[in-house]
Protein backbone atom coordinates (compact mmCIF):
# COMPACT_ATOMS: atom_id res chain seq x y z
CA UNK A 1 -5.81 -17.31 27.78
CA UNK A 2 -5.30 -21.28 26.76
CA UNK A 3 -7.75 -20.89 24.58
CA UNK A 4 -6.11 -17.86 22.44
CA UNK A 5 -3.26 -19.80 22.64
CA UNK A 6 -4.51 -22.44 20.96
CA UNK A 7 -6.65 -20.92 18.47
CA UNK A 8 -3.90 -18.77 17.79
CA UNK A 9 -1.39 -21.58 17.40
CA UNK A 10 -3.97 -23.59 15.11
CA UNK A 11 -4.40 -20.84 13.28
CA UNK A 12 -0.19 -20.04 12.90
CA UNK A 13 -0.43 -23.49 11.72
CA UNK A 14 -2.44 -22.62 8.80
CA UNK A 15 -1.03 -19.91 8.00
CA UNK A 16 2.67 -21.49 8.05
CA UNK A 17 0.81 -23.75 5.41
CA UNK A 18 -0.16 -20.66 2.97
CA UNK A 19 3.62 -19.54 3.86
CA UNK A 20 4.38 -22.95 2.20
CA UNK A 21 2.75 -22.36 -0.95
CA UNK A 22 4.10 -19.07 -1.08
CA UNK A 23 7.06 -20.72 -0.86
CA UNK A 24 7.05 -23.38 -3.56
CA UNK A 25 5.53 -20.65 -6.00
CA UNK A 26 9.22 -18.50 -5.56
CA UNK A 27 10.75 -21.82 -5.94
CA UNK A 28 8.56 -22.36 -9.05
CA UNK A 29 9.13 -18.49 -10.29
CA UNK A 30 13.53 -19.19 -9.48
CA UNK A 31 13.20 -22.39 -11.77
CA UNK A 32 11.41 -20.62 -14.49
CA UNK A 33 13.34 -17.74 -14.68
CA UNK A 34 16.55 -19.29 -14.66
CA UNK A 35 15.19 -21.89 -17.09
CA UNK A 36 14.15 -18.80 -19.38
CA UNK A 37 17.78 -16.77 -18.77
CA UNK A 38 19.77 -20.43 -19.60
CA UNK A 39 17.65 -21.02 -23.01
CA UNK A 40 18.16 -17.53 -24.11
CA UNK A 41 21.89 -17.58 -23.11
CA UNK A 42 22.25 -21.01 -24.90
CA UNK A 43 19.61 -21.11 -27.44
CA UNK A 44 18.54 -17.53 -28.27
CA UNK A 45 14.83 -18.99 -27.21
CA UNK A 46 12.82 -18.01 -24.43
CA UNK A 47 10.32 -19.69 -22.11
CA UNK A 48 6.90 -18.40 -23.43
CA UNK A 49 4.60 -16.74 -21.00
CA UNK A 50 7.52 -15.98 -18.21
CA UNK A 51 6.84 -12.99 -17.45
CA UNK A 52 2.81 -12.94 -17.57
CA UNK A 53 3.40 -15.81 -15.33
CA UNK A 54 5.95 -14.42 -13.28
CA UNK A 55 4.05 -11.42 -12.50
CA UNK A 56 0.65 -13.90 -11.85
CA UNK A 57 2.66 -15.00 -9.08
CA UNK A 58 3.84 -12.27 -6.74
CA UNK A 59 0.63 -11.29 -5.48
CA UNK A 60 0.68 -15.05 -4.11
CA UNK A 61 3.92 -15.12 -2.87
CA UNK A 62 3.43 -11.97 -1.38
CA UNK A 63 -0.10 -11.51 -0.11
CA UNK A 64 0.00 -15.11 1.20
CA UNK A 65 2.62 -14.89 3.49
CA UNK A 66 2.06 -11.33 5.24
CA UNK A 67 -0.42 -12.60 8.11
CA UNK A 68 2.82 -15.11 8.46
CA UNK A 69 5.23 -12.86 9.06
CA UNK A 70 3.15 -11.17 11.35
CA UNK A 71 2.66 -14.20 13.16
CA UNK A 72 5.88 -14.53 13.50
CA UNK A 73 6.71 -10.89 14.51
CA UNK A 74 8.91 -10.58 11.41
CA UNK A 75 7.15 -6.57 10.33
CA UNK A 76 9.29 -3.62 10.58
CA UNK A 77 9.13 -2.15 13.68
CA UNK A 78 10.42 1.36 15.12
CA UNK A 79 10.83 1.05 18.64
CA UNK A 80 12.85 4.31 19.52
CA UNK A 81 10.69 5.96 21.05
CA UNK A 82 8.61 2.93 22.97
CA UNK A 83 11.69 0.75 23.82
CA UNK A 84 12.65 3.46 27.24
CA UNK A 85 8.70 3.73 28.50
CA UNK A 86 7.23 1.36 30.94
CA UNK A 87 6.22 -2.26 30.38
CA UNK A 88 2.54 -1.49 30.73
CA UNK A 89 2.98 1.74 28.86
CA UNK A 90 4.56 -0.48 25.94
CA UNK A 91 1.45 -3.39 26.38
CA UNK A 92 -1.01 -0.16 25.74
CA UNK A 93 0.32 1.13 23.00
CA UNK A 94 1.14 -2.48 21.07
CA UNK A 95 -2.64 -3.17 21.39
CA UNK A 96 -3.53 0.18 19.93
CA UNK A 97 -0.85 -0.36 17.53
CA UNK A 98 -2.47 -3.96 16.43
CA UNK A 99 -5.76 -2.76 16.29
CA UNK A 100 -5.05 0.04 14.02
CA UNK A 101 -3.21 -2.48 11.53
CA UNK A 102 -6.38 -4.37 11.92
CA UNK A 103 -8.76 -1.71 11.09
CA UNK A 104 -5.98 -0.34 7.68
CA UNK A 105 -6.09 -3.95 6.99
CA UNK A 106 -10.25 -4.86 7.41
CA UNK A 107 -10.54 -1.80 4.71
CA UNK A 108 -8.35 -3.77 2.29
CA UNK A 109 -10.01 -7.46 2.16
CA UNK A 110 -13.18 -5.14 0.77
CA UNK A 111 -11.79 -3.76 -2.01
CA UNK A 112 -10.23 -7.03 -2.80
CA UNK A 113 -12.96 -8.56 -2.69
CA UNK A 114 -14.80 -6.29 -5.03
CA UNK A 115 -11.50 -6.15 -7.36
CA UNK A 116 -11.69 -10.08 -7.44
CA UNK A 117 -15.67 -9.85 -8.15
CA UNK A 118 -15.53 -7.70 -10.71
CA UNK A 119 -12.61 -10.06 -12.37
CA UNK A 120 -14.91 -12.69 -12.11
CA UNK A 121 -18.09 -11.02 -13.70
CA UNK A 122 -16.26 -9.45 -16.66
CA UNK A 123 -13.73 -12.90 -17.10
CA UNK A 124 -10.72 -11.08 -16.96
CA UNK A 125 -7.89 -12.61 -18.85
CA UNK A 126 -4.23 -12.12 -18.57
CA UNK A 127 -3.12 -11.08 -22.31
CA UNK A 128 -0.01 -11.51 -23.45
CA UNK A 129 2.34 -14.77 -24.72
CA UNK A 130 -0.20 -16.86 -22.70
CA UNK A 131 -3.72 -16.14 -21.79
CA UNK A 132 -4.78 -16.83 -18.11
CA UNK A 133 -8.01 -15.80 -16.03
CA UNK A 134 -6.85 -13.51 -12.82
CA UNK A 135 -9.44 -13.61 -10.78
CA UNK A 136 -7.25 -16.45 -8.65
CA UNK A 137 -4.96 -13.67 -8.53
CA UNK A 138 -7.33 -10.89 -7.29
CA UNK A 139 -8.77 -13.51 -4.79
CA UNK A 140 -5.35 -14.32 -2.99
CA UNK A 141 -4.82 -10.66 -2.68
CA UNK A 142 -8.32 -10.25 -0.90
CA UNK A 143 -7.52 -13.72 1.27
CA UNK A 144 -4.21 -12.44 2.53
CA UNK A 145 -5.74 -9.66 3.69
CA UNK A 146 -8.08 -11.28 5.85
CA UNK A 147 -5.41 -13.35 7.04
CA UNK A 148 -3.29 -10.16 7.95
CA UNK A 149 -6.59 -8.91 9.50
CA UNK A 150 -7.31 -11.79 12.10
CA UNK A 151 -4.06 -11.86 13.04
CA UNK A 152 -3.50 -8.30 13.73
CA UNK A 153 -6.79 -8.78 15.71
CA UNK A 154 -5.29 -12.18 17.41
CA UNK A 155 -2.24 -10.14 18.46
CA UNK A 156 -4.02 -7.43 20.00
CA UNK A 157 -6.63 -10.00 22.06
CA UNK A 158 -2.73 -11.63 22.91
CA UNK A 159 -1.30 -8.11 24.17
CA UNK A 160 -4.66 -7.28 26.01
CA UNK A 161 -4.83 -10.59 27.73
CA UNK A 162 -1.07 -10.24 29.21
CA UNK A 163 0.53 -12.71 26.09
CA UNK A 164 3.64 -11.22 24.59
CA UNK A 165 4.14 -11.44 21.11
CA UNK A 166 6.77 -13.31 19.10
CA UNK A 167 9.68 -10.82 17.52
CA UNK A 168 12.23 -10.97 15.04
CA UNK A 169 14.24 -12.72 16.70
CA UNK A 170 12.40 -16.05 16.83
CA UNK A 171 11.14 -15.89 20.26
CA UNK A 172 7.66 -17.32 20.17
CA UNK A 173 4.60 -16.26 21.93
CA UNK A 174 4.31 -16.02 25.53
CA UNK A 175 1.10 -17.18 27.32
């Protein structure tokens, strides 16, 4: 069980670094868009390319950061019916529960992958006020999904080994 523990903290480690970029790039997005809203207030001018870049960057804000709010226990979660059933009732079904995200989720990374291939082999551009390729795009889409993939797998090898899980509420994992 150490051993999870470490590989999964290593790994949370990582991933809080990919939440970090995802961060900065909102940061990035706030600073252009309120750049672009202040120059057309002021100036009747815009920033060119803010929305073509704008939209570039939510699938790296977003797909980035899933497998860290995961990690982190931070997902909806509907616990009506589970809350009143036994402990090891509750252990059961979170395993089957993580290893059904983690088989939705190992579909995904494969059609990202091909999405993110095929941008590559045709060169696919963004068009509009500015020209970009987006095959960075398509591949942070199919690398957050693996992310979200391991760790759905991670949390389930943590449920079945007697770990808890961190929840919303900040509590970390439990060895």
């Amino acid at each position: 069980m150490s051993t999870l523990m470490r590989v999964r903290s290593l790994y949370g480690r990582f991933l809080k670094l990919c939440g970090l970029f995802a961060g900065l790039m909102t940061f990035a997005v706030m600073c252009l868009v309120v750049t672009n809203v202040v120059l057309r207030y002021l100036f009747n001018s815009t920033v060119p390319g803010t929305f073509e870049l704008t939209e570039g960057a939510l699938p790296l804000i977003i797909f980035l950061s899933l497998a860290l709010t995961q990690f982190h226990g931070g997902h909806i979660r509907v616990v009506v019916l589970t809350q009143s059933l036994p402990e090891p009732v509750q252990r059961v079904l979170g395993i089957i529960a993580m290893l059904a995200g983690a088989v939705l989720f190992a579909w995904a990374p494969k059609a990202g992958w091909t999405a993110f291939a095929k941008s590559v082999a045709i060169n696919e551009i963004e068009r509009g006020s500015i020209r970009y390729p987006l095959a960075p795009v398509r591949f942070a889409i199919f690398f957050g999904m693996v992310l979200l993939t391991v760790q759905f797998l991670l949390d389930a090898l943590t449920l079945a080994l007697g770990g808890r899980l961190a929840d919303a509420h900040g509590d970390e994992v439990e060895p």
